[in-house]
N, C-alpha and C. Protein backbone atom coordinates (compact mmCIF):
# COMPACT_ATOMS: atom_id res chain seq x y z
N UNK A 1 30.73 16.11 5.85
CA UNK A 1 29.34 15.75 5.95
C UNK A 1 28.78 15.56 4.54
N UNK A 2 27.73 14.37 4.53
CA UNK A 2 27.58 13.62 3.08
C UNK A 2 26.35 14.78 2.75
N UNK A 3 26.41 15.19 1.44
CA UNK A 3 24.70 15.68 0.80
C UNK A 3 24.24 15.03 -0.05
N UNK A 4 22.90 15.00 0.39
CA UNK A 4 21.75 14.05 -0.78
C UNK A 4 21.48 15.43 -1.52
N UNK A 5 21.54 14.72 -2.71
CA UNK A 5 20.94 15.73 -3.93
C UNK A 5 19.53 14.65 -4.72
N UNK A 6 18.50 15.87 -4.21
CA UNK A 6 17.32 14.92 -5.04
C UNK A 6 17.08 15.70 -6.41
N UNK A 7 16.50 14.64 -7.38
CA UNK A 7 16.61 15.32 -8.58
C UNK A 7 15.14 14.89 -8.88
N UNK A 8 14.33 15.74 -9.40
CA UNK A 8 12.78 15.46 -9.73
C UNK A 8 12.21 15.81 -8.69
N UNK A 9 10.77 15.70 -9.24
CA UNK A 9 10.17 15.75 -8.48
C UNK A 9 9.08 14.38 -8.44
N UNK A 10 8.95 13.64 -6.89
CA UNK A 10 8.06 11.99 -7.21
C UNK A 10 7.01 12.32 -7.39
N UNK A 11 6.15 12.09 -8.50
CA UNK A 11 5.08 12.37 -7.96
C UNK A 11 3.86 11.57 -7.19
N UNK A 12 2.69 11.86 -6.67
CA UNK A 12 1.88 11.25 -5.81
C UNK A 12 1.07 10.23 -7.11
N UNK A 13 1.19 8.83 -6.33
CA UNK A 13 0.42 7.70 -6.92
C UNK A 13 -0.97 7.86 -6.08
N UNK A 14 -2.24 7.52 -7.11
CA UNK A 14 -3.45 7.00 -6.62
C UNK A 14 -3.60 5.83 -7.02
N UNK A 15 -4.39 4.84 -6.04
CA UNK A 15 -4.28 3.77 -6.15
C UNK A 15 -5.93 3.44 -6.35
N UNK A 16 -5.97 2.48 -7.43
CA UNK A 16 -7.91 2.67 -6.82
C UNK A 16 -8.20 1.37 -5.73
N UNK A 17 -9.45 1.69 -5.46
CA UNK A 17 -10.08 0.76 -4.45
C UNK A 17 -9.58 -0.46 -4.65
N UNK A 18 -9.72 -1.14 -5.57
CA UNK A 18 -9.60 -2.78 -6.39
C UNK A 18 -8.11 -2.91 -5.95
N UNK A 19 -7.43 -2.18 -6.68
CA UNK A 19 -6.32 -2.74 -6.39
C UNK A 19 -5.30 -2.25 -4.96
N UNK A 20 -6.11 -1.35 -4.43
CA UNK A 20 -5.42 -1.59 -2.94
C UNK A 20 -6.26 -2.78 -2.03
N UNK A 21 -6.94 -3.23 -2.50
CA UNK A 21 -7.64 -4.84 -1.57
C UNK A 21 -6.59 -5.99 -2.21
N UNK A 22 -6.44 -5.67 -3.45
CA UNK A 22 -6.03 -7.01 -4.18
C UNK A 22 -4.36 -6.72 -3.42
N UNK A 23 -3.70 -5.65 -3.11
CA UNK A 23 -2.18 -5.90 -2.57
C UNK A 23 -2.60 -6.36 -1.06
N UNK A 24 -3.35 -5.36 -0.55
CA UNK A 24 -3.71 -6.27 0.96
C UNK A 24 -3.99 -7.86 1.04
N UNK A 25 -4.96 -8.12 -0.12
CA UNK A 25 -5.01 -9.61 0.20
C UNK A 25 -3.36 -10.95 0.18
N UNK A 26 -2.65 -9.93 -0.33
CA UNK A 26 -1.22 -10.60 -0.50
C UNK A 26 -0.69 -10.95 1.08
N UNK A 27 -1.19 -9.74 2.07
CA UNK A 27 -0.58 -10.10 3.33
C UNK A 27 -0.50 -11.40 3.79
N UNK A 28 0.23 -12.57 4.32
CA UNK A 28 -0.27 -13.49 5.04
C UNK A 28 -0.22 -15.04 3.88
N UNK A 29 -0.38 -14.37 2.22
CA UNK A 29 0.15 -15.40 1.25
C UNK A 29 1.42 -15.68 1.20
N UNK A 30 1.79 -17.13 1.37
CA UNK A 30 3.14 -17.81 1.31
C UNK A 30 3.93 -16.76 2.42
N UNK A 31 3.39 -16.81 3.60
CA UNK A 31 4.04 -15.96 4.73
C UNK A 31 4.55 -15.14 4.64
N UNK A 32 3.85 -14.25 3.38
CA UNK A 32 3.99 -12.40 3.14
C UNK A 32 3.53 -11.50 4.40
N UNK A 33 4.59 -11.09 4.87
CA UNK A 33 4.64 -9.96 6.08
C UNK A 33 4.16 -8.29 5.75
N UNK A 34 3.17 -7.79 6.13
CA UNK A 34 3.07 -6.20 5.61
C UNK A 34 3.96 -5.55 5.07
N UNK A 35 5.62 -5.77 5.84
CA UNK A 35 6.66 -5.53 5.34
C UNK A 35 7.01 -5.76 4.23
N UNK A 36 6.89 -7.42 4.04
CA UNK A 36 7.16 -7.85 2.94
C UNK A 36 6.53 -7.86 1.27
N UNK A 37 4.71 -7.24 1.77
CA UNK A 37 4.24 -6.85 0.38
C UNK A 37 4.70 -5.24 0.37
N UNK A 38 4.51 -4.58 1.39
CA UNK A 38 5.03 -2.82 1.12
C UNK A 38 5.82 -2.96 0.46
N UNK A 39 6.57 -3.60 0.40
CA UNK A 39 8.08 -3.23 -0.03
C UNK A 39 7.77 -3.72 -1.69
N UNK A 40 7.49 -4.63 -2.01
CA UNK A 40 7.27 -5.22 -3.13
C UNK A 40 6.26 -4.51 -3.90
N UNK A 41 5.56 -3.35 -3.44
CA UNK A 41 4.99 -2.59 -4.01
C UNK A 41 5.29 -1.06 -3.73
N UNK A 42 6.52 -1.02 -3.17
CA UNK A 42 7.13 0.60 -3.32
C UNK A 42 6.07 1.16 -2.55
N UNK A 43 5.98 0.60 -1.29
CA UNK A 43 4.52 1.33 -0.32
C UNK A 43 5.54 1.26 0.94
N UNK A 44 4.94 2.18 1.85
CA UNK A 44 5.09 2.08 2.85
C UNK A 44 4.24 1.36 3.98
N UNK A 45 4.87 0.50 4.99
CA UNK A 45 3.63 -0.48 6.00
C UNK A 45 2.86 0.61 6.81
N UNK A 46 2.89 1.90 6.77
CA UNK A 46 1.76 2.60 7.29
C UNK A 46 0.49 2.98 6.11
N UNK A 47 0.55 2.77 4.75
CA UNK A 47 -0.11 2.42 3.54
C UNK A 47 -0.96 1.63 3.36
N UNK A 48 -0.24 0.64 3.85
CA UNK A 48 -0.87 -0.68 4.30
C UNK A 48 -2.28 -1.06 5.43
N UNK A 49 -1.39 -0.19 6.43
CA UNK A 49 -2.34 -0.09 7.91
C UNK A 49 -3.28 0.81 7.46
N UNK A 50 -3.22 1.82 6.79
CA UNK A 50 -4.04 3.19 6.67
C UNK A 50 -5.03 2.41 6.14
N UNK A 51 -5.29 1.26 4.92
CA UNK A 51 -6.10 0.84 4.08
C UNK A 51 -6.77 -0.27 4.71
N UNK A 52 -6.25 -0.66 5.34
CA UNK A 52 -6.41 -1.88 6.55
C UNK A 52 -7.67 -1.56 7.27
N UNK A 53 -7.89 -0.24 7.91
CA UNK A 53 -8.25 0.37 8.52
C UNK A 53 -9.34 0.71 7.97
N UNK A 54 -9.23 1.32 6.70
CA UNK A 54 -10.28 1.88 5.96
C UNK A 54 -11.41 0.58 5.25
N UNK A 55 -10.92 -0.81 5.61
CA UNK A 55 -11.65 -1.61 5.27
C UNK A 55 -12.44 -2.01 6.19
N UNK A 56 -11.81 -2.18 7.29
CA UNK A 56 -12.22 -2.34 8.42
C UNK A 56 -13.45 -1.65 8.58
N UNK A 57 -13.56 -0.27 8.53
CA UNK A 57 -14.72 1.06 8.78
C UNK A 57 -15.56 0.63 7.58
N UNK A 58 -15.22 0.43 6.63
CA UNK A 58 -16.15 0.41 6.28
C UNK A 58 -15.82 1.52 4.71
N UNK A 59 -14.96 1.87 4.46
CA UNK A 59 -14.56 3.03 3.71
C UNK A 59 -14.08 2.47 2.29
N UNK A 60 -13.40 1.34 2.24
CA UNK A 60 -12.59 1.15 1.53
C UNK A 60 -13.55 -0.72 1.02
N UNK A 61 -14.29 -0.36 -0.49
CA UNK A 61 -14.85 -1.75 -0.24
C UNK A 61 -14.44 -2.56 -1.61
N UNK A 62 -14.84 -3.93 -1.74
CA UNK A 62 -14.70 -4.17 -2.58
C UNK A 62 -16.00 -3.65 -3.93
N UNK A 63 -15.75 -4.09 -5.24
CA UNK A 63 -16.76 -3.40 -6.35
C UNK A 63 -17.43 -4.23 -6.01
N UNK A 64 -18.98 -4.29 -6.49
CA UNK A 64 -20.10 -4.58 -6.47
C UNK A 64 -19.95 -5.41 -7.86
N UNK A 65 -20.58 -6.39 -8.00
CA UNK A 65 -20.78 -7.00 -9.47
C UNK A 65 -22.19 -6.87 -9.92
């Protein structure tokens, strides 16, 4: 039986507001799949949905100029 050996510790990324809209707006460019930006940004597609969501409500906005 195989063992994973993890070494470090990852630590937790914050992302700010701005630029979790600006990766969402990638969804859907040149037939970018949620899948296909998560991945391209070392995210997971529930990351994605979570922020999705939070725009949706109302939580998550763009800056004000």
């Amino acid at each position: 039986m195989a063992q994973e050996i993890l070494i470090g510790v990852e630590r937790r990324r914050r992302w700010p507001d701005e630029r979790k809209l600006e990766i969402l707006a990638e969804v859907g460019v040149d037939g970018a799949s949620v899948s296909d930006v998560a991945r391209r940004h070392g995210l997971t597609r529930q990351h994605l949905y979570q922020w999705r969501t939070s725009f949706v409500i109302g939580r998550l906005r763009p800056p004000y100029d």
